[in-house]
C-alpha atoms as a PDB file:
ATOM      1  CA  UNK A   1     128.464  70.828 159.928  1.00  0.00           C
ATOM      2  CA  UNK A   2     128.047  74.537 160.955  1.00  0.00           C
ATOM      3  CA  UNK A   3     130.307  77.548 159.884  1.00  0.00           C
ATOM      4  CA  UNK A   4     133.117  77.531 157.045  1.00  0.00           C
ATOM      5  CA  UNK A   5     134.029  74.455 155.236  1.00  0.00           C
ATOM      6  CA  UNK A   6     134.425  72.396 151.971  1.00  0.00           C
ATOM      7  CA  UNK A   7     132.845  69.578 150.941  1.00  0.00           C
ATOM      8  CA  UNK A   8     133.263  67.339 147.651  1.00  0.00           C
ATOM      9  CA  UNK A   9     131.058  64.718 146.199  1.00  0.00           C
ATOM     10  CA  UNK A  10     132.142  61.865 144.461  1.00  0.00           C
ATOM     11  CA  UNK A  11     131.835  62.897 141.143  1.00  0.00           C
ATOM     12  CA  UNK A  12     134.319  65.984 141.833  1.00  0.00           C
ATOM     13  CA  UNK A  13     131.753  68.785 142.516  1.00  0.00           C
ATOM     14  CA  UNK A  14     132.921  70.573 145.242  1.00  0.00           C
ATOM     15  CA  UNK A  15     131.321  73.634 147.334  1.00  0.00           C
ATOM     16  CA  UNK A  16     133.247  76.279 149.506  1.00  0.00           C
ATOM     17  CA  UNK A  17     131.720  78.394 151.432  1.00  0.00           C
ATOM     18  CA  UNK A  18     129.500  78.655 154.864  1.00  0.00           C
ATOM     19  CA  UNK A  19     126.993  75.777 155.960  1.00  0.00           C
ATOM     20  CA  UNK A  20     124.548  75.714 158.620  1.00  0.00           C
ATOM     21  CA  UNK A  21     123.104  72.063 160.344  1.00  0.00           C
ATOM     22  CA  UNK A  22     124.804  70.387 157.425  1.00  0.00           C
ATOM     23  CA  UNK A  23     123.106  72.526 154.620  1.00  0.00           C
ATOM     24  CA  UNK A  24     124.951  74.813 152.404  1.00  0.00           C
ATOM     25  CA  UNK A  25     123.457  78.704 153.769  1.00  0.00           C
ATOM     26  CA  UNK A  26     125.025  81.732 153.727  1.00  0.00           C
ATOM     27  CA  UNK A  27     128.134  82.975 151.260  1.00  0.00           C
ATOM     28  CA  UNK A  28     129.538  80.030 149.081  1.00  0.00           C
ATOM     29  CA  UNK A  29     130.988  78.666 145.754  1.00  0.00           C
ATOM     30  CA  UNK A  30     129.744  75.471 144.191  1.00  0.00           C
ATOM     31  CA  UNK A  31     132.025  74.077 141.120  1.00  0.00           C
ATOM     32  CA  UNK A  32     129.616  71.538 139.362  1.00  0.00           C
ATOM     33  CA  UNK A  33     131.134  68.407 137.655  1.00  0.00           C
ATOM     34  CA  UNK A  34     129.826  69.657 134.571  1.00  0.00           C
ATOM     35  CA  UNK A  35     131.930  72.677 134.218  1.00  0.00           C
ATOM     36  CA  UNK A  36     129.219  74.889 135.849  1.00  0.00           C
ATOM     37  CA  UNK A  37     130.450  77.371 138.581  1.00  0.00           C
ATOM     38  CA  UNK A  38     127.393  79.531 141.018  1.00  0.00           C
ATOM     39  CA  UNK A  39     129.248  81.744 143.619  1.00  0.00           C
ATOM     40  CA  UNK A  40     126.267  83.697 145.984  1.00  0.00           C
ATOM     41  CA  UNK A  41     124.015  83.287 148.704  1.00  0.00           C
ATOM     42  CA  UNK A  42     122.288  80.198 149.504  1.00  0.00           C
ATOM     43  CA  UNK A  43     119.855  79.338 151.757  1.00  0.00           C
ATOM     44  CA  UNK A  44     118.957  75.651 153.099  1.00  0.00           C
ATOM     45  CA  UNK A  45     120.942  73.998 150.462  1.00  0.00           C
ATOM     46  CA  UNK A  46     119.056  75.904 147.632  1.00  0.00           C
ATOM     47  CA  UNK A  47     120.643  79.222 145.368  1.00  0.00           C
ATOM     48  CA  UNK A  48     118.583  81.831 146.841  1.00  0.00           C
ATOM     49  CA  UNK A  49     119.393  85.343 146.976  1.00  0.00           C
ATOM     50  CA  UNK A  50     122.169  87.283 145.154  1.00  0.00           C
ATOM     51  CA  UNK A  51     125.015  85.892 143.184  1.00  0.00           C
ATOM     52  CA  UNK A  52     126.796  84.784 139.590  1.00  0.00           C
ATOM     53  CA  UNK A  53     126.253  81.916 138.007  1.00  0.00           C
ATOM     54  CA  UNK A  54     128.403  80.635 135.040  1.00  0.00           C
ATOM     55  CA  UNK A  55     128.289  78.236 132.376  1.00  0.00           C
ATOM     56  CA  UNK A  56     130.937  76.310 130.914  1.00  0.00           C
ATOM     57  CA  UNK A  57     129.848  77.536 127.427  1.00  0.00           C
ATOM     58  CA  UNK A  58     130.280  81.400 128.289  1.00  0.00           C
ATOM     59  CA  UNK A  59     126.904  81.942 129.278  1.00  0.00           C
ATOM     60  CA  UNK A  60     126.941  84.518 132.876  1.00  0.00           C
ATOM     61  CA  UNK A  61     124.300  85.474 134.609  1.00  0.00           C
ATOM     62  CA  UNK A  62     124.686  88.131 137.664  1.00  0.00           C
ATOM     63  CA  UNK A  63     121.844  88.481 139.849  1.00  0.00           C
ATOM     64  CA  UNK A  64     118.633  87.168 142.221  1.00  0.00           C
ATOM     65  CA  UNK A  65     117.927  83.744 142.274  1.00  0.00           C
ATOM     66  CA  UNK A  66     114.956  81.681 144.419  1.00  0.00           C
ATOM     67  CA  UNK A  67     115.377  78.092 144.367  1.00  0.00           C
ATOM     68  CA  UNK A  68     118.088  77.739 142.013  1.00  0.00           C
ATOM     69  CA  UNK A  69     116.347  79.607 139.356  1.00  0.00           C
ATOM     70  CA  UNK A  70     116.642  83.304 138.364  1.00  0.00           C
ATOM     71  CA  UNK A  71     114.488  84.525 139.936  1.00  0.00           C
ATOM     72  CA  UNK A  72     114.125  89.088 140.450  1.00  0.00           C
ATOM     73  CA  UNK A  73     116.514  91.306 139.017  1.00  0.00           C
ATOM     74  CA  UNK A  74     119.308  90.325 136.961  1.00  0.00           C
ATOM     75  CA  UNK A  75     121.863  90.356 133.533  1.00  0.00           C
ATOM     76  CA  UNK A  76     122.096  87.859 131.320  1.00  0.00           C
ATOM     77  CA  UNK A  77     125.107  87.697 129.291  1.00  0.00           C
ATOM     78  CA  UNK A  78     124.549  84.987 126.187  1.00  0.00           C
ATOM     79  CA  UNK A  79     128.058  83.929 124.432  1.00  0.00           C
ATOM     80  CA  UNK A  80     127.195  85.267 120.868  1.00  0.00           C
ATOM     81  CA  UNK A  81     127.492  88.907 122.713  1.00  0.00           C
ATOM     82  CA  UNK A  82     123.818  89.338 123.589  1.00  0.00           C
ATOM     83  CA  UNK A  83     122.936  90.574 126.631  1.00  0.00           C
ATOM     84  CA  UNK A  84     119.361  90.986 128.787  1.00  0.00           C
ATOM     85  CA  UNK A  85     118.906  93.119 132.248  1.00  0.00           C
ATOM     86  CA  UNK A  86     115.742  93.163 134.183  1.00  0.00           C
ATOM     87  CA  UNK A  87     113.474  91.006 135.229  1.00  0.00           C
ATOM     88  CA  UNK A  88     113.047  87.407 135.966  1.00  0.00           C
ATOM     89  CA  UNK A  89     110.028  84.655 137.094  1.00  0.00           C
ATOM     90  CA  UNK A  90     111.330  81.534 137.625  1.00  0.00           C
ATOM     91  CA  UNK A  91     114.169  81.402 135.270  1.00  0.00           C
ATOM     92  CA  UNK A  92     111.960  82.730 132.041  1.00  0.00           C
ATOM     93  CA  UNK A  93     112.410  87.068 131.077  1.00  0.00           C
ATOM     94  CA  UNK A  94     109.500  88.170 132.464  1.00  0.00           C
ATOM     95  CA  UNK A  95     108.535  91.752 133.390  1.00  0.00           C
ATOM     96  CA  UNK A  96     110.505  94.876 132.167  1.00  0.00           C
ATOM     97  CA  UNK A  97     113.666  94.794 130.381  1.00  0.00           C
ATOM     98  CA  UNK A  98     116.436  95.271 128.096  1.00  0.00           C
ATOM     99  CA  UNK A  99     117.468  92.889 125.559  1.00  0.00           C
ATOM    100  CA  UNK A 100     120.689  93.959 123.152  1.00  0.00           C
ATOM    101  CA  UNK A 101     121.894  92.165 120.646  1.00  0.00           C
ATOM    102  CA  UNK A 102     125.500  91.837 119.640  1.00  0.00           C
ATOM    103  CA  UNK A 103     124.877  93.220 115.648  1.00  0.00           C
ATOM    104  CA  UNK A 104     123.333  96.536 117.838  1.00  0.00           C
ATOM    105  CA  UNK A 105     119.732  95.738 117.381  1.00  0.00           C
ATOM    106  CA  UNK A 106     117.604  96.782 121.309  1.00  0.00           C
ATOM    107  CA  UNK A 107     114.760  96.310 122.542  1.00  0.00           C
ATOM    108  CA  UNK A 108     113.485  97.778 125.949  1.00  0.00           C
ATOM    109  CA  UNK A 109     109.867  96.609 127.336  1.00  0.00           C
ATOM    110  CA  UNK A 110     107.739  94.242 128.607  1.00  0.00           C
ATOM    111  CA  UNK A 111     108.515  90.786 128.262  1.00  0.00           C
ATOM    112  CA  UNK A 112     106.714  87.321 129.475  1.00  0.00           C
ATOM    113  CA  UNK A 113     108.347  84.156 129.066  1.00  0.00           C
ATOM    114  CA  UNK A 114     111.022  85.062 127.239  1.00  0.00           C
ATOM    115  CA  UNK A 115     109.117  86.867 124.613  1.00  0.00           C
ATOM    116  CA  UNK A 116     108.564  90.579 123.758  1.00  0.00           C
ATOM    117  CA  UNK A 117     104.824  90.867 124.776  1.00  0.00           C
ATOM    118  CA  UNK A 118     103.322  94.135 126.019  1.00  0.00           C
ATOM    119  CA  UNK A 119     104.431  97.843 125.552  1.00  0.00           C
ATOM    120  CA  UNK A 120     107.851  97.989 124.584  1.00  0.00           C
ATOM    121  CA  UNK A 121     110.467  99.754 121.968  1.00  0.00           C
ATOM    122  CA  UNK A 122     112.657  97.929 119.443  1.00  0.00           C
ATOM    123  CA  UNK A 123     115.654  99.662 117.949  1.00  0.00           C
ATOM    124  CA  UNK A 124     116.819  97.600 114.489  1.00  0.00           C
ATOM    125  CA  UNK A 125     120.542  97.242 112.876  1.00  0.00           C
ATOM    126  CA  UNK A 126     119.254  99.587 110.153  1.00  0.00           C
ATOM    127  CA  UNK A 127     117.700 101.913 111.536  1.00  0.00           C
ATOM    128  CA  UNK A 128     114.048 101.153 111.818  1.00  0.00           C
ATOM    129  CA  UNK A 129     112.255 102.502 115.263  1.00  0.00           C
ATOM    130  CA  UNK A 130     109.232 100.788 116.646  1.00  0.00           C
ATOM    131  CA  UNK A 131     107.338 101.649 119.870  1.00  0.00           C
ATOM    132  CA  UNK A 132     103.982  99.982 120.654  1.00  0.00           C
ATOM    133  CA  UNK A 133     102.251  96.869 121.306  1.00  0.00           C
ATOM    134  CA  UNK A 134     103.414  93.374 121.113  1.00  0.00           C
ATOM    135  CA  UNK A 135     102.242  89.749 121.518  1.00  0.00           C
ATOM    136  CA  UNK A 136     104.607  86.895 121.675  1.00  0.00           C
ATOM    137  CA  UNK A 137     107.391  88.349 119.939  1.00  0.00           C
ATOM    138  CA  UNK A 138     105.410  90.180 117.108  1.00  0.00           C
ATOM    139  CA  UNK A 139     104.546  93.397 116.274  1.00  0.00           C
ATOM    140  CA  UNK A 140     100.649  93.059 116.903  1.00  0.00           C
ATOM    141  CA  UNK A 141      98.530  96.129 117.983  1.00  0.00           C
ATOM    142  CA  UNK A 142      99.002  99.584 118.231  1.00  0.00           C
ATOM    143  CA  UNK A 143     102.182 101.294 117.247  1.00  0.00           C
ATOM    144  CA  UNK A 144     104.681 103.927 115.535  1.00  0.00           C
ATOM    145  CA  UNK A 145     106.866 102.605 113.174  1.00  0.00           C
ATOM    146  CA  UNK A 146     110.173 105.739 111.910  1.00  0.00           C
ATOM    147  CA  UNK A 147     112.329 104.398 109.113  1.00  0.00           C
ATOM    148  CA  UNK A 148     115.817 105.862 109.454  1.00  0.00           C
ATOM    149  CA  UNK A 149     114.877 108.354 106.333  1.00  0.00           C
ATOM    150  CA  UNK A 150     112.275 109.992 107.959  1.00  0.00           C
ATOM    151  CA  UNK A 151     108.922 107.848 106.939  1.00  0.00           C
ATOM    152  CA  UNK A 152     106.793 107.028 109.739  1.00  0.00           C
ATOM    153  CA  UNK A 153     103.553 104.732 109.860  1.00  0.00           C
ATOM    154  CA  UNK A 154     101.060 105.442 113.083  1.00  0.00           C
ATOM    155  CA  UNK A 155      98.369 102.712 113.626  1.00  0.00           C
ATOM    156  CA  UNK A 156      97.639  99.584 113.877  1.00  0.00           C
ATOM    157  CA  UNK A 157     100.101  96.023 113.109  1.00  0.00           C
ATOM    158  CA  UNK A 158      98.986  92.551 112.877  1.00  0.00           C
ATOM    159  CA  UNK A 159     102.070  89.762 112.717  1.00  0.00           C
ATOM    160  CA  UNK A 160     104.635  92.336 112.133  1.00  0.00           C
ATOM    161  CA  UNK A 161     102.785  94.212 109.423  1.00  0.00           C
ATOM    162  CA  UNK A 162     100.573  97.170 108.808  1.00  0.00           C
ATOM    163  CA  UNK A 163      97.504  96.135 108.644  1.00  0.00           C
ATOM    164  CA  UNK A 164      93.908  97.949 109.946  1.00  0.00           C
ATOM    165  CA  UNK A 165      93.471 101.533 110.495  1.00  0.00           C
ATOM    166  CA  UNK A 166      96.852 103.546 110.245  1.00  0.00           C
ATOM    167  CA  UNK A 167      98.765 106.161 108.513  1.00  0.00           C
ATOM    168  CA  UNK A 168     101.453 106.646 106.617  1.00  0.00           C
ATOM    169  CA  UNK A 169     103.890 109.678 106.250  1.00  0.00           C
ATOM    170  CA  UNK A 170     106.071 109.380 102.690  1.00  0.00           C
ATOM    171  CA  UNK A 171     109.988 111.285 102.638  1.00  0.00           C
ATOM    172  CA  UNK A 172     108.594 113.450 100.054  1.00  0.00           C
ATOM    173  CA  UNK A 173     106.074 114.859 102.227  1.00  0.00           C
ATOM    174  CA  UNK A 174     103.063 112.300 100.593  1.00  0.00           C
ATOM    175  CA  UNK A 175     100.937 111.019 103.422  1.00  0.00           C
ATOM    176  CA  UNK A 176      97.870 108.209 103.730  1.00  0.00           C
ATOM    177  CA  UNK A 177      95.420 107.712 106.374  1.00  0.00           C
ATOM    178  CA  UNK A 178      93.403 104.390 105.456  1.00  0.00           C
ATOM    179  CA  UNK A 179      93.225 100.651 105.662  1.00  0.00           C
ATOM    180  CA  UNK A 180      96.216  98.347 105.508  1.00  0.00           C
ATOM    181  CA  UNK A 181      96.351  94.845 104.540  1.00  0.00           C
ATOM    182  CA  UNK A 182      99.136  92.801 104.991  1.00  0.00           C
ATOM    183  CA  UNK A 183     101.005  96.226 104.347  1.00  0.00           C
ATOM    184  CA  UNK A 184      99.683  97.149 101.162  1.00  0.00           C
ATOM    185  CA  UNK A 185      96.968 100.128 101.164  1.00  0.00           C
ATOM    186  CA  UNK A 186      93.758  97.888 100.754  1.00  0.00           C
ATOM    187  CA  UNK A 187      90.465  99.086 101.375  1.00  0.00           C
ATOM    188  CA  UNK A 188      88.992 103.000 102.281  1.00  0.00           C
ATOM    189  CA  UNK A 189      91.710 105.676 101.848  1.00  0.00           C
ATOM    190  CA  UNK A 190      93.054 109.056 101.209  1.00  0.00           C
ATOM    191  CA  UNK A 191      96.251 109.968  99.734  1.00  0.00           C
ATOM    192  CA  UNK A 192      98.062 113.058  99.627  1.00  0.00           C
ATOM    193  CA  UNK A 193     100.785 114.025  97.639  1.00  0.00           C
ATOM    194  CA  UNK A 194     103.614 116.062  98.801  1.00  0.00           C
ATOM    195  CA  UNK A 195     105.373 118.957  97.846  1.00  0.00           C
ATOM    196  CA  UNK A 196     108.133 117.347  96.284  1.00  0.00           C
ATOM    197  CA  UNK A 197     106.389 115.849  93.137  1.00  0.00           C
ATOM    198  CA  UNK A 198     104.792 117.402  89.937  1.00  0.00           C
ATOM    199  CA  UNK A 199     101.352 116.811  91.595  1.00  0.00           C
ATOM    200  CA  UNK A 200     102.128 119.459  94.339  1.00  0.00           C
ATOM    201  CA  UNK A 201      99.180 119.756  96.837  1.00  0.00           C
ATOM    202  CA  UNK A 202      96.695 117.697  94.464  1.00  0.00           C
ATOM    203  CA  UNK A 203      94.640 116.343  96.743  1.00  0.00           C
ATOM    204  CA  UNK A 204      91.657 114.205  96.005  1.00  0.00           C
ATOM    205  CA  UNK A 205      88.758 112.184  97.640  1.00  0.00           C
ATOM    206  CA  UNK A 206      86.720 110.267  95.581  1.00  0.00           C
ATOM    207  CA  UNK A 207      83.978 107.464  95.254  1.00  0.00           C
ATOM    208  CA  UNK A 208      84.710 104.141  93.238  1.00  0.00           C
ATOM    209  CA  UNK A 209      81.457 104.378  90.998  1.00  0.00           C
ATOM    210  CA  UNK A 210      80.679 105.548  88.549  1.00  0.00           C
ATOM    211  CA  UNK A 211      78.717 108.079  89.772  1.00  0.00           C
ATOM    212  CA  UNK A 212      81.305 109.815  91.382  1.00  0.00           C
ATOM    213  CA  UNK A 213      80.616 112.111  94.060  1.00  0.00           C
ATOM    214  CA  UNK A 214      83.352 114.775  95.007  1.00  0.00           C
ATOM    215  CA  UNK A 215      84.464 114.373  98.565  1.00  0.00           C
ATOM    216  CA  UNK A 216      83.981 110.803  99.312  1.00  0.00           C
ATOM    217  CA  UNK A 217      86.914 109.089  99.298  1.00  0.00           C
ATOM    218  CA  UNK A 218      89.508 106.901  97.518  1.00  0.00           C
ATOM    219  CA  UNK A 219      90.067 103.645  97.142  1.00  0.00           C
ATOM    220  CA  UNK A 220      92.895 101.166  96.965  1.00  0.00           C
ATOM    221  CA  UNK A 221      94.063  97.554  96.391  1.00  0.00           C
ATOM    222  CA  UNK A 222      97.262  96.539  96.566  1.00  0.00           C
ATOM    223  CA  UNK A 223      98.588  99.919  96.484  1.00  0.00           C
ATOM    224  CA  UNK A 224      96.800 100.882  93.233  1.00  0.00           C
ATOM    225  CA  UNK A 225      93.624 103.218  92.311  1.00  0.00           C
ATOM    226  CA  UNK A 226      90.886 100.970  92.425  1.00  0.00           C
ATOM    227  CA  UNK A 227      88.234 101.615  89.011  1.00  0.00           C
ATOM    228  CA  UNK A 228      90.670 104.100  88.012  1.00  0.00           C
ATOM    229  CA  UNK A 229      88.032 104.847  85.570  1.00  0.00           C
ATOM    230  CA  UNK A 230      85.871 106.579  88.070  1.00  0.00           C
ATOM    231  CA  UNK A 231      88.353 108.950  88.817  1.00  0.00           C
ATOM    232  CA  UNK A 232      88.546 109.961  85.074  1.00  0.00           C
ATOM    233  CA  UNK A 233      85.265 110.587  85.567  1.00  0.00           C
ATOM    234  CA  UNK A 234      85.510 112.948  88.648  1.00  0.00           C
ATOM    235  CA  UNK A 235      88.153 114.556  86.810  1.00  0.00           C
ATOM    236  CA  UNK A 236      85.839 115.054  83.479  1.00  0.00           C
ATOM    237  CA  UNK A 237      82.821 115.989  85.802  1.00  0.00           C
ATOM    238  CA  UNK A 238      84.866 118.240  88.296  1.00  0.00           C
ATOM    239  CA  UNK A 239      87.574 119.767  86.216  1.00  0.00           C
ATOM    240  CA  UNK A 240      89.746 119.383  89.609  1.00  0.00           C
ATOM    241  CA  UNK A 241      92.575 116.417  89.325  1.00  0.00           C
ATOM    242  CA  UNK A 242      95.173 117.709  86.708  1.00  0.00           C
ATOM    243  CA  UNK A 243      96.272 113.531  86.529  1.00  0.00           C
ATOM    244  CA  UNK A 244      96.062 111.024  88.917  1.00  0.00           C
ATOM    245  CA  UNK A 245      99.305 108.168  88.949  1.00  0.00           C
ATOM    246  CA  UNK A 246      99.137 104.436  90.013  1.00  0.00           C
ATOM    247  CA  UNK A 247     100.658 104.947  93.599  1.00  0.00           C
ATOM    248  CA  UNK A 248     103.573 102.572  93.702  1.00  0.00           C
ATOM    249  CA  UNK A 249     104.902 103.086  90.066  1.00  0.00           C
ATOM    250  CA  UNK A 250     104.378 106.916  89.638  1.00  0.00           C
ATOM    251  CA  UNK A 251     103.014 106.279  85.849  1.00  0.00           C
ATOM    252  CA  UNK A 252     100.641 109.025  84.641  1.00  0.00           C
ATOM    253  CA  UNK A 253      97.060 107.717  84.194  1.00  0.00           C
ATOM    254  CA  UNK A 254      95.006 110.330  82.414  1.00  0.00           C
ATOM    255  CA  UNK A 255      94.693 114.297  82.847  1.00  0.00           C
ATOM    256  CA  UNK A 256      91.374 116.790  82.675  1.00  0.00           C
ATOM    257  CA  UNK A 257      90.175 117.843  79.373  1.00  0.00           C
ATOM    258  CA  UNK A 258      91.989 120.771  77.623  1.00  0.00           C
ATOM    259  CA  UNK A 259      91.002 123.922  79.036  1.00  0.00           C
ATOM    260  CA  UNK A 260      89.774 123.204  82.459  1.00  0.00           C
ATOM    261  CA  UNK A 261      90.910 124.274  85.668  1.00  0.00           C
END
């Protein structure tokens, strides 16, 4: 069979379109007994080329196939409202791409297999704006992370979460440049406070000893001033901290002795 025809199987499938020594090639439409519908090109009885491809479900893809699979560019639409444009490798996201979800969430990048993996930027329901590395779906690398109030982390992410070198800019104008760990500041440190709280401009650096030496710097665990004692003591010693405040609750820990500057 050569040219235009139709031809129906047994079980009700039926294809309309153009064949060629038998073989479905060129333009045709092939209704599936399983509620499945691909209208395209097709070459020696294989989808290959351009077309549309529907599911009974309300899945639609619109774009290249090789072999029956999805193969170059092309849109997926998903029947919860998601929706995916770029590229494909036999039938997996692979390549460059977008990928919107139907609550708003976005995320344009590199993708293998399905997975956000590479350089790429994800845009959250609330708000949150990440750009940087990924690896198999997680945020894992080098990055910026912008909260929708204006706080913004630069550094490095392990499963999602701060966590290595990075630092951390605070809406009231506080900032951090230190170790992460799971994202709590852990480890070597400094933190700045910000114009906006009653320790305006303090800014101090110093050793966890007792032997405190002005200019080394702070450090933390689990958010918190690590031997807080020490910094008593660098404030006794240097007359320079007016108080110093455990980070994440803002309480008032001690302030120089009366008198000093």
């Amino acid at each position: 069979m050569t040219g235009e025809g139709v031809f129906i199987w047994s079980d009700d499938a039926k294809y309309e379109g153009q064949f060629s020594h038998d073989n479905r090639h060129g333009r045709g439409t092939q209704y599936y007994s399983n509620g499945e519908k691909y209208t395209g090109n097709w070459i020696n009885d294989t989808i290959t080329g351009e077309g549309v491809y529907i599911w009974p479900h309300g899945d639609k893809y619109e774009g290249w196939f090789n072999s029956g699979n999805r193969h170059g560019r092309g849109t997926h639409h998903f029947l919860n409202g998601d929706n995916y444009t770029g590229d494909w490798i036999n039938d997996t996201r692979t390549g460059e791409g977008i990928f919107t979800w139907f609550d708003g969430g976005k995320y344009e990048g590199q993708f293998i297999t399905g997975n956000r993996h590479g350089q790429g930027t994800q845009l959250y329901l609330n708000g949150d704006n990440y750009t940087g590395d990924w690896i198999n779906d997680v945020r894992m690398g080098y990055g910026v992370l912008i909260w929708p109030n204006g706080e913004k982390y630069e550094g490095q992410f392990s499963v999602n979460n701060k966590h290595g070198r990075g630092t951390q800019l605070y809406s009231d104008g506080s900032n951090y440049t230190g170790d992460w760990v799971n994202d709590t500041r852990t480890g070597q440190g400094v933190f700045v406070w910000g114009t906006h709280t009653k320790w305006t401009g303090d800014k101090y650096e110093v050793q966890a000893h007792l032997d405190t030496s002005f200019g080394n710097s702070i450090i933390f665990t689990e958010s918190n001033v690590y031997r807080t004692h020490s910094v008593l003591e660098a404030s006794r010693i240097y007359g320079k901290i007016q108080r110093f405040i455990h980070i994440s609750t803002d309480e008032v820990y001690g302030e120089t002795p009366s008198g000093s500057n």
